[in-house]
C-alpha atoms as a PDB file:
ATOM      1  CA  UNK A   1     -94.203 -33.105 241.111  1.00  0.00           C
ATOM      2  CA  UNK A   2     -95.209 -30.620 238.270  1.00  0.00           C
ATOM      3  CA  UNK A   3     -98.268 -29.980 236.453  1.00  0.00           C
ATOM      4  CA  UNK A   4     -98.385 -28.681 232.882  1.00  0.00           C
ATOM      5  CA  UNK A   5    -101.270 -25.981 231.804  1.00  0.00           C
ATOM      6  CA  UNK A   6    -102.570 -26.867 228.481  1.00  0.00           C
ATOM      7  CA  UNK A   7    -101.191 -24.111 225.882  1.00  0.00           C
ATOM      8  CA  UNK A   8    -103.773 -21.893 223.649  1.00  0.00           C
ATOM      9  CA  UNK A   9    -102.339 -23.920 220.759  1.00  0.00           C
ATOM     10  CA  UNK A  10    -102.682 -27.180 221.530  1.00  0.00           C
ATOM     11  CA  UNK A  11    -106.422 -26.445 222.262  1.00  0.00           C
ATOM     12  CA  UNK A  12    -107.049 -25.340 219.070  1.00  0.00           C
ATOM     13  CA  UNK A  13    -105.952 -28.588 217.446  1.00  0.00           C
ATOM     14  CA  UNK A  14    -109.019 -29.636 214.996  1.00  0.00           C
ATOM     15  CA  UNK A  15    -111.255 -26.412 214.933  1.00  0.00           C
ATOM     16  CA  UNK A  16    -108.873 -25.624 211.668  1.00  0.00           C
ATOM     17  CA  UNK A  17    -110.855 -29.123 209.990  1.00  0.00           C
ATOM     18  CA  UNK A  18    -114.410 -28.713 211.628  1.00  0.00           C
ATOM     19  CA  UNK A  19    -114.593 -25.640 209.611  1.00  0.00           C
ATOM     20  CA  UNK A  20    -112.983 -27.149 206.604  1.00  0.00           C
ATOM     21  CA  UNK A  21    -115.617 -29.523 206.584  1.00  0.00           C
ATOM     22  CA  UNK A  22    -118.533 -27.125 206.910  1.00  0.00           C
ATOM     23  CA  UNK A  23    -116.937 -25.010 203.763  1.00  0.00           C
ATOM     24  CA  UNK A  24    -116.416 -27.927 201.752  1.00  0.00           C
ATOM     25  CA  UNK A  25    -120.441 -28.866 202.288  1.00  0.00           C
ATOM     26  CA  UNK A  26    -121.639 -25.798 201.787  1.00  0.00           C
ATOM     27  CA  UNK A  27    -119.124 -25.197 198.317  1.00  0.00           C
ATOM     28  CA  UNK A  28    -120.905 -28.837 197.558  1.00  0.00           C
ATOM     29  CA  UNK A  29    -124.157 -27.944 198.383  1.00  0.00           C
ATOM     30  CA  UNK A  30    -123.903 -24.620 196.218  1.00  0.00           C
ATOM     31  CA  UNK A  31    -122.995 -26.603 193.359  1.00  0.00           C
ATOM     32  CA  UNK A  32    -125.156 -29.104 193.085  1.00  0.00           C
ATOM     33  CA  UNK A  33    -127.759 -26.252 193.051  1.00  0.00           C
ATOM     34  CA  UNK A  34    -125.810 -24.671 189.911  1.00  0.00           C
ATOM     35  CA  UNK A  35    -125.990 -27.432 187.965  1.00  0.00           C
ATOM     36  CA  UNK A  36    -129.936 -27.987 189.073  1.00  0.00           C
ATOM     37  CA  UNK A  37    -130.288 -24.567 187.742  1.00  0.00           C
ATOM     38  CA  UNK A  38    -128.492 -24.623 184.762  1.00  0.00           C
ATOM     39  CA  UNK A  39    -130.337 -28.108 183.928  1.00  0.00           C
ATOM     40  CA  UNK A  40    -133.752 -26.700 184.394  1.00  0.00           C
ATOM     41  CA  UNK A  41    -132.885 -23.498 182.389  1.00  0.00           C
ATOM     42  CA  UNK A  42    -132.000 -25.553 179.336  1.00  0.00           C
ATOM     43  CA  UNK A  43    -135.012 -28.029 180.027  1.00  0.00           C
ATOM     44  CA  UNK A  44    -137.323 -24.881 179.843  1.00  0.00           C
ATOM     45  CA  UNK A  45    -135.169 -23.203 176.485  1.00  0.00           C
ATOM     46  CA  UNK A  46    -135.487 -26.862 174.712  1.00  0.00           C
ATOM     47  CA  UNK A  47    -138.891 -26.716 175.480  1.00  0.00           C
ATOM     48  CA  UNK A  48    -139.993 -23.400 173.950  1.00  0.00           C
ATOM     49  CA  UNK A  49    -137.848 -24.509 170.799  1.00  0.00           C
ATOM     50  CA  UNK A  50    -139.892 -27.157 170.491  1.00  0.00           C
ATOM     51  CA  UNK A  51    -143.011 -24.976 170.719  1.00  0.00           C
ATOM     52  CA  UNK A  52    -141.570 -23.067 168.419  1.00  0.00           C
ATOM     53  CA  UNK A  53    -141.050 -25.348 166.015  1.00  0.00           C
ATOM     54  CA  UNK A  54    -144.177 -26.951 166.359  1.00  0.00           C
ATOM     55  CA  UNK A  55    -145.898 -23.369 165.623  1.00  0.00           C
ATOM     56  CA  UNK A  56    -143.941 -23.066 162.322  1.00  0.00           C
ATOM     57  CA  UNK A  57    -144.554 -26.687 161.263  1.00  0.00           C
ATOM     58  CA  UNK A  58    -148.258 -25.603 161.206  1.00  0.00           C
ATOM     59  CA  UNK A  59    -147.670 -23.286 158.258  1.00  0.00           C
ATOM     60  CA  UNK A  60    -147.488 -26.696 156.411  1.00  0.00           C
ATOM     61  CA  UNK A  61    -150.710 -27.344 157.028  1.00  0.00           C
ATOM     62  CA  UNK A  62    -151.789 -23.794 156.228  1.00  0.00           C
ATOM     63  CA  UNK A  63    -150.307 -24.115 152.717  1.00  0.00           C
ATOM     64  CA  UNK A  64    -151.868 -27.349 151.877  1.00  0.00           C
ATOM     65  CA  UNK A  65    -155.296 -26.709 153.010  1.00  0.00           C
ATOM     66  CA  UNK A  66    -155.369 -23.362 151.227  1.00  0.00           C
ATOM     67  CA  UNK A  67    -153.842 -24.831 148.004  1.00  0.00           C
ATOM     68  CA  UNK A  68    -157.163 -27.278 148.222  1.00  0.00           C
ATOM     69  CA  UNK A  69    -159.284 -24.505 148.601  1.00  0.00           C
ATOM     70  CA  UNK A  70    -157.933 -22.468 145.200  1.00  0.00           C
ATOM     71  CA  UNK A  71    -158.211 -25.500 143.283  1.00  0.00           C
ATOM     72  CA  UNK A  72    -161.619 -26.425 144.396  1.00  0.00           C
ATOM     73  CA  UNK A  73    -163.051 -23.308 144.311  1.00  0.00           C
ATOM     74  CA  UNK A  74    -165.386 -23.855 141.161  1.00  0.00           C
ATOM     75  CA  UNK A  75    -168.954 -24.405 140.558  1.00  0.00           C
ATOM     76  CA  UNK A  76    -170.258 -26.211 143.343  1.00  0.00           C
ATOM     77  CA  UNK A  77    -167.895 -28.058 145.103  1.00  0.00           C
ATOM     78  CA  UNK A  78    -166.834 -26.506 148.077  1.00  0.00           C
ATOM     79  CA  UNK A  79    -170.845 -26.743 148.702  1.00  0.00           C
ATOM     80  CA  UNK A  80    -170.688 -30.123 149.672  1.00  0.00           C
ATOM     81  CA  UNK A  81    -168.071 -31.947 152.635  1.00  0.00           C
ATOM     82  CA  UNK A  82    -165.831 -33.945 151.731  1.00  0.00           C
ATOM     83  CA  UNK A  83    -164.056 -35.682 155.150  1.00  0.00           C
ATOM     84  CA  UNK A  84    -161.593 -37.340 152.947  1.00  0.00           C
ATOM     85  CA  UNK A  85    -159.982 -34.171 152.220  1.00  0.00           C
ATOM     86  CA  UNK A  86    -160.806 -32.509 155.719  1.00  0.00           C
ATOM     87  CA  UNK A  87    -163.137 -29.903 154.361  1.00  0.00           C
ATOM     88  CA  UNK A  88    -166.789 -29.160 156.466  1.00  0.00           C
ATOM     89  CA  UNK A  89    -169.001 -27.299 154.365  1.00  0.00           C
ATOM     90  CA  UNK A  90    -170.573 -25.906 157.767  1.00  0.00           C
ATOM     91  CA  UNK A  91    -168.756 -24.592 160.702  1.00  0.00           C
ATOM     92  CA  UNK A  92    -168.611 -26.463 164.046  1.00  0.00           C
ATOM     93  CA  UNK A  93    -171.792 -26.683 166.209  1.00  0.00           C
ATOM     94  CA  UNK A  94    -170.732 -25.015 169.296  1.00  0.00           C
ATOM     95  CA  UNK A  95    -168.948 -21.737 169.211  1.00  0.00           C
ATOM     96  CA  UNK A  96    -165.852 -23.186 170.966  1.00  0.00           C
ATOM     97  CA  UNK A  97    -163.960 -26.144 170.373  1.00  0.00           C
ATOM     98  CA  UNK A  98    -161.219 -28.360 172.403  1.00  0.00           C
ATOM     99  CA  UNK A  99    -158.844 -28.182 169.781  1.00  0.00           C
ATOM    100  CA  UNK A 100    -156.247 -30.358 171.937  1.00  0.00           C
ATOM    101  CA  UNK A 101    -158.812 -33.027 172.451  1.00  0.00           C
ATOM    102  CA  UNK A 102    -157.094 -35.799 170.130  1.00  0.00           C
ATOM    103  CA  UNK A 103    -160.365 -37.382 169.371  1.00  0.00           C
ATOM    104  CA  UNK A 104    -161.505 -34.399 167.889  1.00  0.00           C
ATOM    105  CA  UNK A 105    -158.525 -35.713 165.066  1.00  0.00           C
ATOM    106  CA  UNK A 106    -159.653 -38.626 163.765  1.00  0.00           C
ATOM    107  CA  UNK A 107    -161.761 -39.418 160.721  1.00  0.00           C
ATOM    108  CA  UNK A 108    -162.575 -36.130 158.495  1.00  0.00           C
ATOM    109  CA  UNK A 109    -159.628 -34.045 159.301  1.00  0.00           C
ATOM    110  CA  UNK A 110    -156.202 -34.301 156.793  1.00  0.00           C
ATOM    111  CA  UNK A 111    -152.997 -35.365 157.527  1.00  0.00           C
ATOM    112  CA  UNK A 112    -150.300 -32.716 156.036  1.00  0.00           C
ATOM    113  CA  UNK A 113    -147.024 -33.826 154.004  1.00  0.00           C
ATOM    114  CA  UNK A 114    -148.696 -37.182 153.618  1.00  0.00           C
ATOM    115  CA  UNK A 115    -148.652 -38.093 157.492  1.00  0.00           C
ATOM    116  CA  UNK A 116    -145.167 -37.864 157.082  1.00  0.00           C
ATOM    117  CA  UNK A 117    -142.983 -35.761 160.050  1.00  0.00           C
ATOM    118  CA  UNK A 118    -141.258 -32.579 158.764  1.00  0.00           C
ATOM    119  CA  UNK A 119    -137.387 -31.907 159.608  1.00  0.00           C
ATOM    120  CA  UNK A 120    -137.790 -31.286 162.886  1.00  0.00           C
ATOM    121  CA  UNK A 121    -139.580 -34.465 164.136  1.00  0.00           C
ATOM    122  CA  UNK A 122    -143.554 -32.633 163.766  1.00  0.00           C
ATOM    123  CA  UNK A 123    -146.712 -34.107 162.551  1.00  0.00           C
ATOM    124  CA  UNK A 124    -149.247 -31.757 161.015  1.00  0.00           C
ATOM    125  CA  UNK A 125    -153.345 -32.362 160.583  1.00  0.00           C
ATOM    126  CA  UNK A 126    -155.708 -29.326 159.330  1.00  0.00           C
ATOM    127  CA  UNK A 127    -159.348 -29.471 159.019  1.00  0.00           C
ATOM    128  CA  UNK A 128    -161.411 -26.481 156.877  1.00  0.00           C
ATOM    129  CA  UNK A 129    -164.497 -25.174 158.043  1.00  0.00           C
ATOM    130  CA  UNK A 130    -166.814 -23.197 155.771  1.00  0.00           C
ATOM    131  CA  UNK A 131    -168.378 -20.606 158.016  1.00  0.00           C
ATOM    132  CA  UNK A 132    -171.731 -21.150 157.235  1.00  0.00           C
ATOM    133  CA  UNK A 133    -174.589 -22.838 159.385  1.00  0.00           C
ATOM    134  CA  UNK A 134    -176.255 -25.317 157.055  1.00  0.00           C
ATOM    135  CA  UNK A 135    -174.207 -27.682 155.001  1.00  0.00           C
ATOM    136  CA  UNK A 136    -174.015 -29.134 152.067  1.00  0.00           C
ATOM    137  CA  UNK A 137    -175.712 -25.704 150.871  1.00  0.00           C
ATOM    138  CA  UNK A 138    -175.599 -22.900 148.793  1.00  0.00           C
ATOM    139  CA  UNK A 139    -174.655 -19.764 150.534  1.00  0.00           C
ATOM    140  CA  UNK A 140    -177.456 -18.010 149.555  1.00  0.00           C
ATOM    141  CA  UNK A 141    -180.014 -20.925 149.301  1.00  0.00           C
ATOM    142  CA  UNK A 142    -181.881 -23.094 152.087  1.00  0.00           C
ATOM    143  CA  UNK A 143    -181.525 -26.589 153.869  1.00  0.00           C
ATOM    144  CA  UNK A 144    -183.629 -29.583 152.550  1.00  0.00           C
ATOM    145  CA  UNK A 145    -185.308 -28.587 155.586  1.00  0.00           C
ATOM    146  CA  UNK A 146    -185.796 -25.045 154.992  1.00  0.00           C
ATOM    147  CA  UNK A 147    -183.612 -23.590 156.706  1.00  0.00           C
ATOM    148  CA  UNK A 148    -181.525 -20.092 155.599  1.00  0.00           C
ATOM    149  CA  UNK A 149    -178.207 -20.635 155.472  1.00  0.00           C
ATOM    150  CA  UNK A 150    -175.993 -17.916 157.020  1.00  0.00           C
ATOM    151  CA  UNK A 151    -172.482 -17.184 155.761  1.00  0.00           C
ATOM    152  CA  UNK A 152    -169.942 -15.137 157.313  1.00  0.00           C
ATOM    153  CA  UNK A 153    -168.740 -12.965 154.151  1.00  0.00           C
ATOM    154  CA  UNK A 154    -167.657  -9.662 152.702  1.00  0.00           C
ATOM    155  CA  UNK A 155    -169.776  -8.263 149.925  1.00  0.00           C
ATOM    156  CA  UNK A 156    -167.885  -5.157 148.060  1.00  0.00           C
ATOM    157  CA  UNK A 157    -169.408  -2.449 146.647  1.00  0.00           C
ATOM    158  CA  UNK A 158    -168.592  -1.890 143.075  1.00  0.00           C
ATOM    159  CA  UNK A 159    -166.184   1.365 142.655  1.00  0.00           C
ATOM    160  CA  UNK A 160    -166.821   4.159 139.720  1.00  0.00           C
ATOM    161  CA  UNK A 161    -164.356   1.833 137.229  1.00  0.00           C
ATOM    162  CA  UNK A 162    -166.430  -0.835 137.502  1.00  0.00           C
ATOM    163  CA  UNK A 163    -169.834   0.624 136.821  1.00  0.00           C
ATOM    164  CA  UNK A 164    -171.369   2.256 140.002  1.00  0.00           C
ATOM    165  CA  UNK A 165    -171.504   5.498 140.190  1.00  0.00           C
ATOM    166  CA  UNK A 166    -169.461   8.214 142.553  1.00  0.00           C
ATOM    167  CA  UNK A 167    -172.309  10.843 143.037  1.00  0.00           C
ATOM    168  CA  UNK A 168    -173.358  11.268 146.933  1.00  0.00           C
ATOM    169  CA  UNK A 169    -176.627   9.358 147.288  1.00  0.00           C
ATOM    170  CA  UNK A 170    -176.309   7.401 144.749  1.00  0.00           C
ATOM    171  CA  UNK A 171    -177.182   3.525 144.206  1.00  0.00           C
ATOM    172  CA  UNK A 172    -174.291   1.348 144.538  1.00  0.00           C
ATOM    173  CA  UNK A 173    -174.205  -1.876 142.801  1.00  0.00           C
ATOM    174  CA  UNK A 174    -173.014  -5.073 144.495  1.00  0.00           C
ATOM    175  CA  UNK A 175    -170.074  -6.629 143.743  1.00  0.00           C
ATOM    176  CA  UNK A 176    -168.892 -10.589 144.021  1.00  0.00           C
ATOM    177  CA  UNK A 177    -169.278 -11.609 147.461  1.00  0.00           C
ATOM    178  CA  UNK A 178    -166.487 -13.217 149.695  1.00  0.00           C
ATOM    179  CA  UNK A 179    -166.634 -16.148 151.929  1.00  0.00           C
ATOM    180  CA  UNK A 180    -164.443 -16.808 154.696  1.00  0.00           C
ATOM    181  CA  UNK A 181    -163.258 -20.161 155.321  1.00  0.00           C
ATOM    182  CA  UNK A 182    -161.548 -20.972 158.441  1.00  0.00           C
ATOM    183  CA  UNK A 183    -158.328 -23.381 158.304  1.00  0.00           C
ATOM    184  CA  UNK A 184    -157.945 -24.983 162.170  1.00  0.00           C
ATOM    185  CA  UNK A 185    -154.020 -26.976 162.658  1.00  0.00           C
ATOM    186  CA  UNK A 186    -152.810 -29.294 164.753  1.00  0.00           C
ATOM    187  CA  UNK A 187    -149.274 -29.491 165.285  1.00  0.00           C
ATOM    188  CA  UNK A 188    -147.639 -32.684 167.334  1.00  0.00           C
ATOM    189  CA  UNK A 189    -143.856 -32.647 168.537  1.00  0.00           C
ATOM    190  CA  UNK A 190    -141.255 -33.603 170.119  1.00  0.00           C
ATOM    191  CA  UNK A 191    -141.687 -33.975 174.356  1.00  0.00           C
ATOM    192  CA  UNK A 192    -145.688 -34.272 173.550  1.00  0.00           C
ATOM    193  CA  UNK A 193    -145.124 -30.811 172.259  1.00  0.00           C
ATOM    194  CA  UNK A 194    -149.101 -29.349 170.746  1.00  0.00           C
ATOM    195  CA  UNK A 195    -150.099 -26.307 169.522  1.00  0.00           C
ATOM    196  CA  UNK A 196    -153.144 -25.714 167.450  1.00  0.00           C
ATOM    197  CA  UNK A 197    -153.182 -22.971 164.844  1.00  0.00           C
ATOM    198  CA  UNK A 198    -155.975 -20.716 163.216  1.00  0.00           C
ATOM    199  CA  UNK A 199    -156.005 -18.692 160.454  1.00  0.00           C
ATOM    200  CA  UNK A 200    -159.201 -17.308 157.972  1.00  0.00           C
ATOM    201  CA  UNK A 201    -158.697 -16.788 154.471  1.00  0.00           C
ATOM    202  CA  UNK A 202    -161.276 -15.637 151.652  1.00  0.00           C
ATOM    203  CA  UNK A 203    -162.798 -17.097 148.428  1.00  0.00           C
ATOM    204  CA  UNK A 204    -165.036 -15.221 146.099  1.00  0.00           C
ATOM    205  CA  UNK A 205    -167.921 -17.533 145.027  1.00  0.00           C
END
């Protein structure tokens, strides 16, 4: 009787597929983890296009609002509000301002382009704020109540051309004071994309 001694070979049969196997997870496992990558990567670049674009679609709103200004600035009107066109003849109460609170949005602010979206998909509001602390007054007069009204302006002094004098010490004569109006935007995209835009312009009285 005779006994056989397994061979090196034959007791190797299968190690060959084990580690087959554990390659072909891994390689599965590594890709899977690409394409995660990639994914999120264009996730995050559509999303600052959007932001973008929604930061651009506010200069919309810039134009109109300042347009409104130019043609209104005569006489007396841009003394009083007037909600229907999104214009505060006062600036807001507290010093800050949730901007990206919607119900801040509502009735006396004005809907850009109509309400109508722009190319890319955005809606733009604006509101103006006259930065003064009493409204519906003069800049340089008083409340019904009494009160002075302070404006944030610029008030030149005249030049030599214009009838001042340039001699050290001298008196120099005021010219046309300056305003400043401030235009607040609200931008709303695509993907519940916000952004709120400020800008201050001036208007001579």
């Amino acid at each position: 009787m005779t006994t056989r001694t397994p061979t090196l070979r034959s007791r190797q049969q299968g190690v060959v597929l084990f580690i087959a196997l554990i390659v072909l997870v891994a390689m599965s496992l590594a890709g899977v983890a690409l394409v995660r990558s990639v994914d999120t990567s264009l996730g995050i670049a559509g999303n600052m296009a959007f932001k973008q674009s929604t930061i651009q679609g506010s200069d919309l709103g810039i134009k109109e609002a300042y347009a409104w200004l130019a043609t209104n600035n005569t006489g007396t009107i841009l003394q009083k509000t007037d909600k229907g066109n999104g214009y505060e003849s006062n600036q807001p109460a507290t010093a800050v301002e949730d901007w990206f609170d919607s119900a801040k949005w509502g009735a006396g602010t004005k809907a850009a382009n109509g309400g109508l979206p722009d190319a890319a998909g955005n809606t733009v509001k604006y509101v103006i704020h006259r930065m003064c602390t009493q409204a519906d007054t003069a800049y340089n007069g008083k409340s019904g109540a009494g009160v002075d009204n302070i404006c944030a302006l610029i008030t030149p002094t005249s030049g030599g051309s214009s009838g001042g004098s340039m001699s050290v010490g001298s008196v120099q004569f005021q010219g046309i004071p300056s305003l400043y109006y401030r235009i607040t935007t609200r931008v709303d995209g695509p993907r519940n994309t916000v952004s709120i835009v400020q800008v201050s312009v001036l208007f001579k009285v």
